[in-house]
C-alpha atoms as a PDB file:
ATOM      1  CA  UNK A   1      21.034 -53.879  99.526  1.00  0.00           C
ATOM      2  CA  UNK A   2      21.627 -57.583 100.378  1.00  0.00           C
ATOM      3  CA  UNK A   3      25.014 -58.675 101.641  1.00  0.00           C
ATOM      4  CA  UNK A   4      27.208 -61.258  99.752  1.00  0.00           C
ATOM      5  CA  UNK A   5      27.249 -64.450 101.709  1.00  0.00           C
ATOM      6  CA  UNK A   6      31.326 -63.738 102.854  1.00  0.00           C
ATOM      7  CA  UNK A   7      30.086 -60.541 104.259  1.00  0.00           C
ATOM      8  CA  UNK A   8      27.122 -61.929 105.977  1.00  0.00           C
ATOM      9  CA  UNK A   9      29.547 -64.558 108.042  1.00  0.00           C
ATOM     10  CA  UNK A  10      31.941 -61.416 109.029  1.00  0.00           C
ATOM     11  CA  UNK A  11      29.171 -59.708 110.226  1.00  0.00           C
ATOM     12  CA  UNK A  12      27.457 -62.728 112.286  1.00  0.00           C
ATOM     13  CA  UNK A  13      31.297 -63.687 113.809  1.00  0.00           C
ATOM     14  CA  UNK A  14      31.983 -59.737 114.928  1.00  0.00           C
ATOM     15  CA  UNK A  15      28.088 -59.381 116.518  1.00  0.00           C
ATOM     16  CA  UNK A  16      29.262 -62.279 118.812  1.00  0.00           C
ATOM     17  CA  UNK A  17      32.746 -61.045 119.241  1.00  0.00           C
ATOM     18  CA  UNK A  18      32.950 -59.776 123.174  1.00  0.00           C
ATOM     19  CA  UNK A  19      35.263 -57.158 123.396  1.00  0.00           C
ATOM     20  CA  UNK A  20      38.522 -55.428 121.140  1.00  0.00           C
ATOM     21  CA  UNK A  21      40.801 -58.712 121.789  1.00  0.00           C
ATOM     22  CA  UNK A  22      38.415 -60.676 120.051  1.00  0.00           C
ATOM     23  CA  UNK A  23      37.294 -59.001 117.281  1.00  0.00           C
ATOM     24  CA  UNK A  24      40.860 -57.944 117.050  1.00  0.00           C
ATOM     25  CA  UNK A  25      42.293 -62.110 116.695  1.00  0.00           C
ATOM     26  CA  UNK A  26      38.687 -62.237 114.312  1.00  0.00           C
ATOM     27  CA  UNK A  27      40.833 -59.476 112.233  1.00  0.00           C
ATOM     28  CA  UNK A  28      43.978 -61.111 112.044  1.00  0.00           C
ATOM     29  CA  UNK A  29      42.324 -64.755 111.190  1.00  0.00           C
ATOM     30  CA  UNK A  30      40.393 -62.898 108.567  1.00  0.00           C
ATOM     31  CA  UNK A  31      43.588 -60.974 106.688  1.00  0.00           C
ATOM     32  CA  UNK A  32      45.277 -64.224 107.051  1.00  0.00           C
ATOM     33  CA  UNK A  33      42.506 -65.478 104.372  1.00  0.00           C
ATOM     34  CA  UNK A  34      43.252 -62.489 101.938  1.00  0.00           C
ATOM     35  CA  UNK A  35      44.182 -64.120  99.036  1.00  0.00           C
ATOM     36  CA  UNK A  36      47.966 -63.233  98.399  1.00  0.00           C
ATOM     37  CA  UNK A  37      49.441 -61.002  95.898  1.00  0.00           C
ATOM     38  CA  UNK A  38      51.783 -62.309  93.436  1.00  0.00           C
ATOM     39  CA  UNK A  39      55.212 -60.167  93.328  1.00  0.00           C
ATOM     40  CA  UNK A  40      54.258 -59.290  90.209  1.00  0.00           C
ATOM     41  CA  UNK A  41      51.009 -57.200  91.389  1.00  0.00           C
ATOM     42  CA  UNK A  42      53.011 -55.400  93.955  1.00  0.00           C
ATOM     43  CA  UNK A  43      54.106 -52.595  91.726  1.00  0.00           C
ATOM     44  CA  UNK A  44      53.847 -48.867  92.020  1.00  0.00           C
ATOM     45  CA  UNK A  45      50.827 -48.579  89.547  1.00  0.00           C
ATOM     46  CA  UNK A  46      49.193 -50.817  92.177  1.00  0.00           C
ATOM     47  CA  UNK A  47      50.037 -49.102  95.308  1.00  0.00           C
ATOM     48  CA  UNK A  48      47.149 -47.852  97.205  1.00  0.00           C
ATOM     49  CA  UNK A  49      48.750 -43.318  98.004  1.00  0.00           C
ATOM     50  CA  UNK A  50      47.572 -41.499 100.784  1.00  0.00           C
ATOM     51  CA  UNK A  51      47.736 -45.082 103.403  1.00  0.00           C
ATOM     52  CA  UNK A  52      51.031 -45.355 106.132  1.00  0.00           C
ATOM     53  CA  UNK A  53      51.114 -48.525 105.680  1.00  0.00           C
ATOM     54  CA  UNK A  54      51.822 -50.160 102.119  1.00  0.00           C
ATOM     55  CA  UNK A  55      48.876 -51.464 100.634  1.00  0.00           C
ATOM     56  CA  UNK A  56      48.589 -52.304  97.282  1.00  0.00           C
ATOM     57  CA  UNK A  57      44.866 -53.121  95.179  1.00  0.00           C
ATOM     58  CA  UNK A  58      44.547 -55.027  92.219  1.00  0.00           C
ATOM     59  CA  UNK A  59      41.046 -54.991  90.629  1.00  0.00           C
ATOM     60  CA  UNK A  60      38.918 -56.664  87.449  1.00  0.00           C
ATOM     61  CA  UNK A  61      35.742 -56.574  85.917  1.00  0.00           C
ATOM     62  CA  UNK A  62      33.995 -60.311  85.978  1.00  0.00           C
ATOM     63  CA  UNK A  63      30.255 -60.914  84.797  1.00  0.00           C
ATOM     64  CA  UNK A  64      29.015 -57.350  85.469  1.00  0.00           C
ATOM     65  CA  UNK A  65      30.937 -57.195  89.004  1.00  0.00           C
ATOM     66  CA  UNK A  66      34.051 -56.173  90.212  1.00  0.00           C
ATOM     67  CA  UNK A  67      36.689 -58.617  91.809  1.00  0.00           C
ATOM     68  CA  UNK A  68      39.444 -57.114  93.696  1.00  0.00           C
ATOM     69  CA  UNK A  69      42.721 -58.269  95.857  1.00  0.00           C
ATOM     70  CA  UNK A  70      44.374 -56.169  98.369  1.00  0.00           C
ATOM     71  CA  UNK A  71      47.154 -57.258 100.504  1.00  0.00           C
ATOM     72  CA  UNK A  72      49.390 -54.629 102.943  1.00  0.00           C
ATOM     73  CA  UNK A  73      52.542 -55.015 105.319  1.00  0.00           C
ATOM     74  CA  UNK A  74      50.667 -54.251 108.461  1.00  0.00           C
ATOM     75  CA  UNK A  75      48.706 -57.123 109.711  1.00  0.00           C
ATOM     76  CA  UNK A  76      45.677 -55.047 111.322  1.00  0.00           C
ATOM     77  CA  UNK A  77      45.170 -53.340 107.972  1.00  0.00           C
ATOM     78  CA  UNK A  78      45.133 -56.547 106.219  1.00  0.00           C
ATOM     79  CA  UNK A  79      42.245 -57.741 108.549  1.00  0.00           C
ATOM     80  CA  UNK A  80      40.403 -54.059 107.952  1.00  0.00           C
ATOM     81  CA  UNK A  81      41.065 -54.911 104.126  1.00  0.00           C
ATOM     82  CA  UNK A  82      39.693 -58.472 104.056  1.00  0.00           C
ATOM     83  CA  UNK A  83      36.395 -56.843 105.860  1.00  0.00           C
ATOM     84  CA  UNK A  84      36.426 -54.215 102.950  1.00  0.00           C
ATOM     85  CA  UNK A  85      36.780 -56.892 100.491  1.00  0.00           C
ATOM     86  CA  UNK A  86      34.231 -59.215 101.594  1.00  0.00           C
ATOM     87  CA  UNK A  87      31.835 -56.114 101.524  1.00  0.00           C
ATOM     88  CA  UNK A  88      32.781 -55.413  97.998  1.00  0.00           C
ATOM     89  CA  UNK A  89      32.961 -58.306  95.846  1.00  0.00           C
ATOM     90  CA  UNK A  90      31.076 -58.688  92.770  1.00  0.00           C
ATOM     91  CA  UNK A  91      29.180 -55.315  93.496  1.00  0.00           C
ATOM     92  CA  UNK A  92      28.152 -53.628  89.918  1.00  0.00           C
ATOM     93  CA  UNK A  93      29.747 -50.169  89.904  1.00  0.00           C
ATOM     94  CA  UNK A  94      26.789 -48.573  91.240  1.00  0.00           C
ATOM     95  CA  UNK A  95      26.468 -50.527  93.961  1.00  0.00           C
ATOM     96  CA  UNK A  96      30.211 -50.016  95.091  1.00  0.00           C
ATOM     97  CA  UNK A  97      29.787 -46.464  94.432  1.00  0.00           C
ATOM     98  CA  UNK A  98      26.936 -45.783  96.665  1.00  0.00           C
ATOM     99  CA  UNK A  99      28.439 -47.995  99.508  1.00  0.00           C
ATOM    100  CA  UNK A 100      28.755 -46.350 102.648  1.00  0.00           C
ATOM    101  CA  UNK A 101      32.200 -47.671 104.262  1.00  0.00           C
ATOM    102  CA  UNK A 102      31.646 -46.026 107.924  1.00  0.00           C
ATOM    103  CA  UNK A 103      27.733 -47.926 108.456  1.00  0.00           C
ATOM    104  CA  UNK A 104      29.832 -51.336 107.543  1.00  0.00           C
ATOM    105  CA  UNK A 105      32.221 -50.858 109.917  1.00  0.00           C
ATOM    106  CA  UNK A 106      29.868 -49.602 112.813  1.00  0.00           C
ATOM    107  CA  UNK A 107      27.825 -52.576 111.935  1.00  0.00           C
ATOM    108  CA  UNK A 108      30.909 -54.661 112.325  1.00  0.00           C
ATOM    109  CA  UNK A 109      31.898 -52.924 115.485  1.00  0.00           C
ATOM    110  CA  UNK A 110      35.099 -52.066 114.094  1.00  0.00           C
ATOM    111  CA  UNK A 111      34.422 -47.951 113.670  1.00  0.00           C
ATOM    112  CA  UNK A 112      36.472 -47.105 116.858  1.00  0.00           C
ATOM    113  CA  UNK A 113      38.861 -48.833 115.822  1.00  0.00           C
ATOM    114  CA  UNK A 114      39.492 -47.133 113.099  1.00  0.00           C
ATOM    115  CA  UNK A 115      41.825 -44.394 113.691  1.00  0.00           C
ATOM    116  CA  UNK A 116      42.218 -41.118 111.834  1.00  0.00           C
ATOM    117  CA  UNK A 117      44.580 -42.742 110.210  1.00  0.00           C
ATOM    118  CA  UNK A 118      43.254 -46.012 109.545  1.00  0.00           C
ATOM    119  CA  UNK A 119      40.178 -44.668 108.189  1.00  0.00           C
ATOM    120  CA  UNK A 120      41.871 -42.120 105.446  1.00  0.00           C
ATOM    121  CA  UNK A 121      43.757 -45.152 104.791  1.00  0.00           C
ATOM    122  CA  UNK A 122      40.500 -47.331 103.977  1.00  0.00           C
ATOM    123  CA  UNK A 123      39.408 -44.050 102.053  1.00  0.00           C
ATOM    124  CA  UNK A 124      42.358 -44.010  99.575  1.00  0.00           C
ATOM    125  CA  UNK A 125      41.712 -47.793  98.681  1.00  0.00           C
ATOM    126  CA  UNK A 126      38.061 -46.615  98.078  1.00  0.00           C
ATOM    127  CA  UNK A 127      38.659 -43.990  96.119  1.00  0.00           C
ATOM    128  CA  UNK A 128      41.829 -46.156  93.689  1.00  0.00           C
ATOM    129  CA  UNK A 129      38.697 -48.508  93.157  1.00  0.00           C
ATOM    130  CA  UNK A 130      36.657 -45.733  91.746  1.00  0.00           C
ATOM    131  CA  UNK A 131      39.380 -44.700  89.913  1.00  0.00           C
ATOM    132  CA  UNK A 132      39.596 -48.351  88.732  1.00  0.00           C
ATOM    133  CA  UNK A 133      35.966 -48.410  87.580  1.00  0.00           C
ATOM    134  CA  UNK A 134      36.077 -44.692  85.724  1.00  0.00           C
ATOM    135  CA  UNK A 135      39.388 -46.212  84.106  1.00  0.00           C
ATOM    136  CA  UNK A 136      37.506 -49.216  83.167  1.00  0.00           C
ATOM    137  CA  UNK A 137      34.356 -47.282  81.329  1.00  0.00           C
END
């Protein structure tokens, strides 16, 4: 499976990043570019359960692919959301269902990062986009 050309550049940046602090900073830069929720998206239907941190997920269906938007109080997550995002955008539901979430990560060098809770966390916004797509069909 080919990666969309936002994905590709996350990947290239993190293979050069040296070290946590850097690919930590490449984090923050990159959940600074999340696209920002409206107040109006950040309901309670929206909210992303089973996360510490608040996250909420807004998605669509556009031209066969799914768009989403994610945004979240803590400023790590929002960097481990952008990466999530970029991975995800305009993937068919079959292609979003069969991604593996842990291989992007270890390709990004993020995966030890990603604590216990951190990853259930990324889980739970995985699984409200499935439920997205099934409520979509």
């Amino acid at each position: 499976m080919s990666l969309p050309s936002q994905a590709s550049q996350a990947l290239e940046s993190f293979t050069q990043a040296r070290g946590w602090e850097q690919r930590a900073r490449l984090l923050m830069q990159w959940g600074e570019r999340l696209e920002p929720l409206a107040d109006s998206e950040k309901t309670e239907a929206n909210r992303v359960h089973g996360c510490e941190s608040l996250v909420w997920l807004v998605a669509r269906q556009q031209d066969g692919g799914w768009q989403f938007k994610a945004s979240s109080d803590a400023r790590l997550l929002r960097g481990l959301l952008a990466m999530l995002l970029v991975r995800v955008q305009g993937l068919a539901s079959g292609e979003l269902a069969a991604l593996d979430l842990r291989e992007w990560f270890t390709q990004l060098g993020l995966e030890r990062q990603l604590s216990p809770s951190r990853s259930n966390g990324l889980h739970a916004v995985l699984q409200r986009m499935a439920e997205l797509q099934r409520q979509a069909q």
